[in-house]
N, C-alpha and C. Protein backbone atom coordinates (compact mmCIF):
# COMPACT_ATOMS: atom_id res chain seq x y z
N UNK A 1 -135.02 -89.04 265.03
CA UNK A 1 -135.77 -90.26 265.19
C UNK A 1 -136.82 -90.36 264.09
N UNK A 2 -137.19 -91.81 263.65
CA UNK A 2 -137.84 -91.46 262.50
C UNK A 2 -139.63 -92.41 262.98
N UNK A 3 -140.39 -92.20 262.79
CA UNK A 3 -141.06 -93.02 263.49
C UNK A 3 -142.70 -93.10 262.13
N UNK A 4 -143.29 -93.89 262.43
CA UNK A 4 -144.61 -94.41 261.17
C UNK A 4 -145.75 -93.77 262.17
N UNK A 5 -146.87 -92.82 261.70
CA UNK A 5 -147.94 -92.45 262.77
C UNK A 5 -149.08 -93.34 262.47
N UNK A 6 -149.46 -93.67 263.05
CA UNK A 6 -150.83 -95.02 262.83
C UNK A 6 -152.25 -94.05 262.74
N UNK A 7 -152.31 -92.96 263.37
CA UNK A 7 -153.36 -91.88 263.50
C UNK A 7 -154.59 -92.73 264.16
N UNK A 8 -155.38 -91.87 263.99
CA UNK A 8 -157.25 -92.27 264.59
C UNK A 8 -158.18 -92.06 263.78
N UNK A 9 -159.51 -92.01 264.30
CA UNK A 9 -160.50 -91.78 264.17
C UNK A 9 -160.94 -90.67 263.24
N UNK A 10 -160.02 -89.45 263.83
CA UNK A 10 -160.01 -88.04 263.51
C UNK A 10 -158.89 -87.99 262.59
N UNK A 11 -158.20 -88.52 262.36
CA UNK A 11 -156.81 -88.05 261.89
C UNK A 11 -157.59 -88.26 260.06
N UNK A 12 -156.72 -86.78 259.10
CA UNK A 12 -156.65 -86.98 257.77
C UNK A 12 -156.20 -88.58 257.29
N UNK A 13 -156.86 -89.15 256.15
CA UNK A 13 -156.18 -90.30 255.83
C UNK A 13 -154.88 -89.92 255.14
N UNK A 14 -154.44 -89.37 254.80
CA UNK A 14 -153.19 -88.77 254.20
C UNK A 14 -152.49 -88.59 254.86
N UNK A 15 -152.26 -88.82 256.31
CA UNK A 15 -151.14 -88.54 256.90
C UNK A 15 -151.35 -90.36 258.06
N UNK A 16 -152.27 -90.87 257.59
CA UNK A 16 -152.23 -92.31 258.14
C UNK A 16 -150.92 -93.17 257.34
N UNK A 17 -150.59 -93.98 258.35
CA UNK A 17 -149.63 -94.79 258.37
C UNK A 17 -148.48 -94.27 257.19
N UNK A 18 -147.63 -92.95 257.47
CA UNK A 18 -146.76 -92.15 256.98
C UNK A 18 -145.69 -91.91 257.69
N UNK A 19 -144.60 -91.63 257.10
CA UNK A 19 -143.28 -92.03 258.06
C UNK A 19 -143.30 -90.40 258.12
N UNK A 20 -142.42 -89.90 259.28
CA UNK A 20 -142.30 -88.28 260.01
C UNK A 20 -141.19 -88.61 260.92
N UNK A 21 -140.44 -87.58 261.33
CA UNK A 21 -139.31 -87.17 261.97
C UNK A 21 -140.01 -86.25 263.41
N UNK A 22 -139.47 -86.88 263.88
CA UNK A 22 -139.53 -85.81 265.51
C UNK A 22 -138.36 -84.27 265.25
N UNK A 23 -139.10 -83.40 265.27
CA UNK A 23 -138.62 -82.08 265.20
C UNK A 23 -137.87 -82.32 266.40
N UNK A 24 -136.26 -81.72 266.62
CA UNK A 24 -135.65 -81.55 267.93
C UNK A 24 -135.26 -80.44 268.31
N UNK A 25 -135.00 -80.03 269.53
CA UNK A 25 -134.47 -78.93 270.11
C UNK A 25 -133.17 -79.04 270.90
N UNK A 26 -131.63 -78.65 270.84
CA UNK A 26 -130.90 -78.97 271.84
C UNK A 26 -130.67 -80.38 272.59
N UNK A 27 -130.78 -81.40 270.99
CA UNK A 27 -130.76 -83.10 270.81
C UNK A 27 -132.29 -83.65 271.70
N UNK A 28 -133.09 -82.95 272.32
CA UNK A 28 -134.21 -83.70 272.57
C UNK A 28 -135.56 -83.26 272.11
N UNK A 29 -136.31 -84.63 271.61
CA UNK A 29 -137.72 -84.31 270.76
C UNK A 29 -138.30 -83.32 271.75
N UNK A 30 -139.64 -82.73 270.97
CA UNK A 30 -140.08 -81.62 271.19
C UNK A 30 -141.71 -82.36 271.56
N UNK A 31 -141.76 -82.57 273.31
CA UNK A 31 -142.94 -82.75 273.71
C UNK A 31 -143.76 -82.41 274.67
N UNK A 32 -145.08 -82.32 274.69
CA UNK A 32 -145.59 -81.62 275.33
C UNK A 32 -146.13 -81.95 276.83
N UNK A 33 -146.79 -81.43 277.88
CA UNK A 33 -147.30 -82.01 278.93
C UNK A 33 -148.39 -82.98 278.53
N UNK A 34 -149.15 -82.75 277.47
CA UNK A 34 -150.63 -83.60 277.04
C UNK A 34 -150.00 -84.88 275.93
N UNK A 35 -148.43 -85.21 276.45
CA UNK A 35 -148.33 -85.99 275.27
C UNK A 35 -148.25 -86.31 274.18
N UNK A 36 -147.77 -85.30 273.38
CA UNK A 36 -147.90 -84.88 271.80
C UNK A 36 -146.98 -84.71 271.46
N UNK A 37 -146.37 -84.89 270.57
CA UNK A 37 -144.98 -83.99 270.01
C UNK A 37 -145.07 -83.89 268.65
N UNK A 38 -144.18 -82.89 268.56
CA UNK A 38 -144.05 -82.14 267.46
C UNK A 38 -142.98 -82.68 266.23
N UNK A 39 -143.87 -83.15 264.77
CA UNK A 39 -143.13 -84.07 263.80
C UNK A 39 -143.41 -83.28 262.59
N UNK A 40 -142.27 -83.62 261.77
CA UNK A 40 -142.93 -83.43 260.19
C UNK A 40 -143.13 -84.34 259.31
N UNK A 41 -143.63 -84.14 258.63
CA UNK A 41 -143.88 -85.67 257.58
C UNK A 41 -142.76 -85.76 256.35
N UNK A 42 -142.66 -86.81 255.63
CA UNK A 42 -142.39 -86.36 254.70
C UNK A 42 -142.41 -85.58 253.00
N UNK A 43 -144.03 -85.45 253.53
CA UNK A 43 -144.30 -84.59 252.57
C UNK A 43 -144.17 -82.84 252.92
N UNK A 44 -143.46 -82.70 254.29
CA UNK A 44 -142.85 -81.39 254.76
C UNK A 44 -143.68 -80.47 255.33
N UNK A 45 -145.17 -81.34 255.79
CA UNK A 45 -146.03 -80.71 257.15
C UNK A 45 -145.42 -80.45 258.14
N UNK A 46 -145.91 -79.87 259.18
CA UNK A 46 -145.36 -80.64 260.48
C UNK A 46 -146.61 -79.98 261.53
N UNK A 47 -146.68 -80.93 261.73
CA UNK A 47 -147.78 -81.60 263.23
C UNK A 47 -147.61 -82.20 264.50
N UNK A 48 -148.38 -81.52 265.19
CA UNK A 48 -148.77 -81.68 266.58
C UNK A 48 -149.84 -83.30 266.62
N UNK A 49 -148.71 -84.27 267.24
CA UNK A 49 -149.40 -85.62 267.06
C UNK A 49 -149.72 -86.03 268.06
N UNK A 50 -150.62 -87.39 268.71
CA UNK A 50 -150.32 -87.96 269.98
C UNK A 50 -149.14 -88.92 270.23
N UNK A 51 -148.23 -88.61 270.74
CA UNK A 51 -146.81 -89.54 270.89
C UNK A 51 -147.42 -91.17 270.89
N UNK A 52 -148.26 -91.61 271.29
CA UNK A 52 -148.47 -93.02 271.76
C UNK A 52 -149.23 -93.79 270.46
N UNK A 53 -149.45 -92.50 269.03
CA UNK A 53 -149.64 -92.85 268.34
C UNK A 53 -148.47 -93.01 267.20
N UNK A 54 -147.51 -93.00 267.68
CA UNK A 54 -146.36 -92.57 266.86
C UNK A 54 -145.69 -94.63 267.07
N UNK A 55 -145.08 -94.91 266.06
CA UNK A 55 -143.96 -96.25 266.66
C UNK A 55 -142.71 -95.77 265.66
N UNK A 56 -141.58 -96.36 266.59
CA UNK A 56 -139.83 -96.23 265.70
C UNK A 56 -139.73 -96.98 264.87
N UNK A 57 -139.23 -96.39 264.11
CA UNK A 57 -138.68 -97.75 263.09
C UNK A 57 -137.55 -97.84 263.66
């Protein structure tokens, strides 16, 4: 899944409004009880985001 992160307040501007991939496990994204899941960017980070900050393309 490929999705654009909009970020916050806190978030690096360098990883604002940047397209990232949902890391998967056994075909389903990788998320947590607090709502977060786990993406990489495409500059080949990968971060612990808030899902509700995430949208699909």
């Amino acid at each position: 899944m490929e999705y654009i992160y909009l970020g916050d307040r806190f978030t690096q501007q360098y990883l604002v409004n940047q397209k990232c991939n949902a890391i998967r496990r056994e075909g389903k994204c990788i998320r947590s009880r607090m709502s977060t899941m786990l993406v990489v960017f495409e500059n080949g980070e990968i971060h612990n985001v808030l899902a509700r900050r995430l949208r699909k393309l």
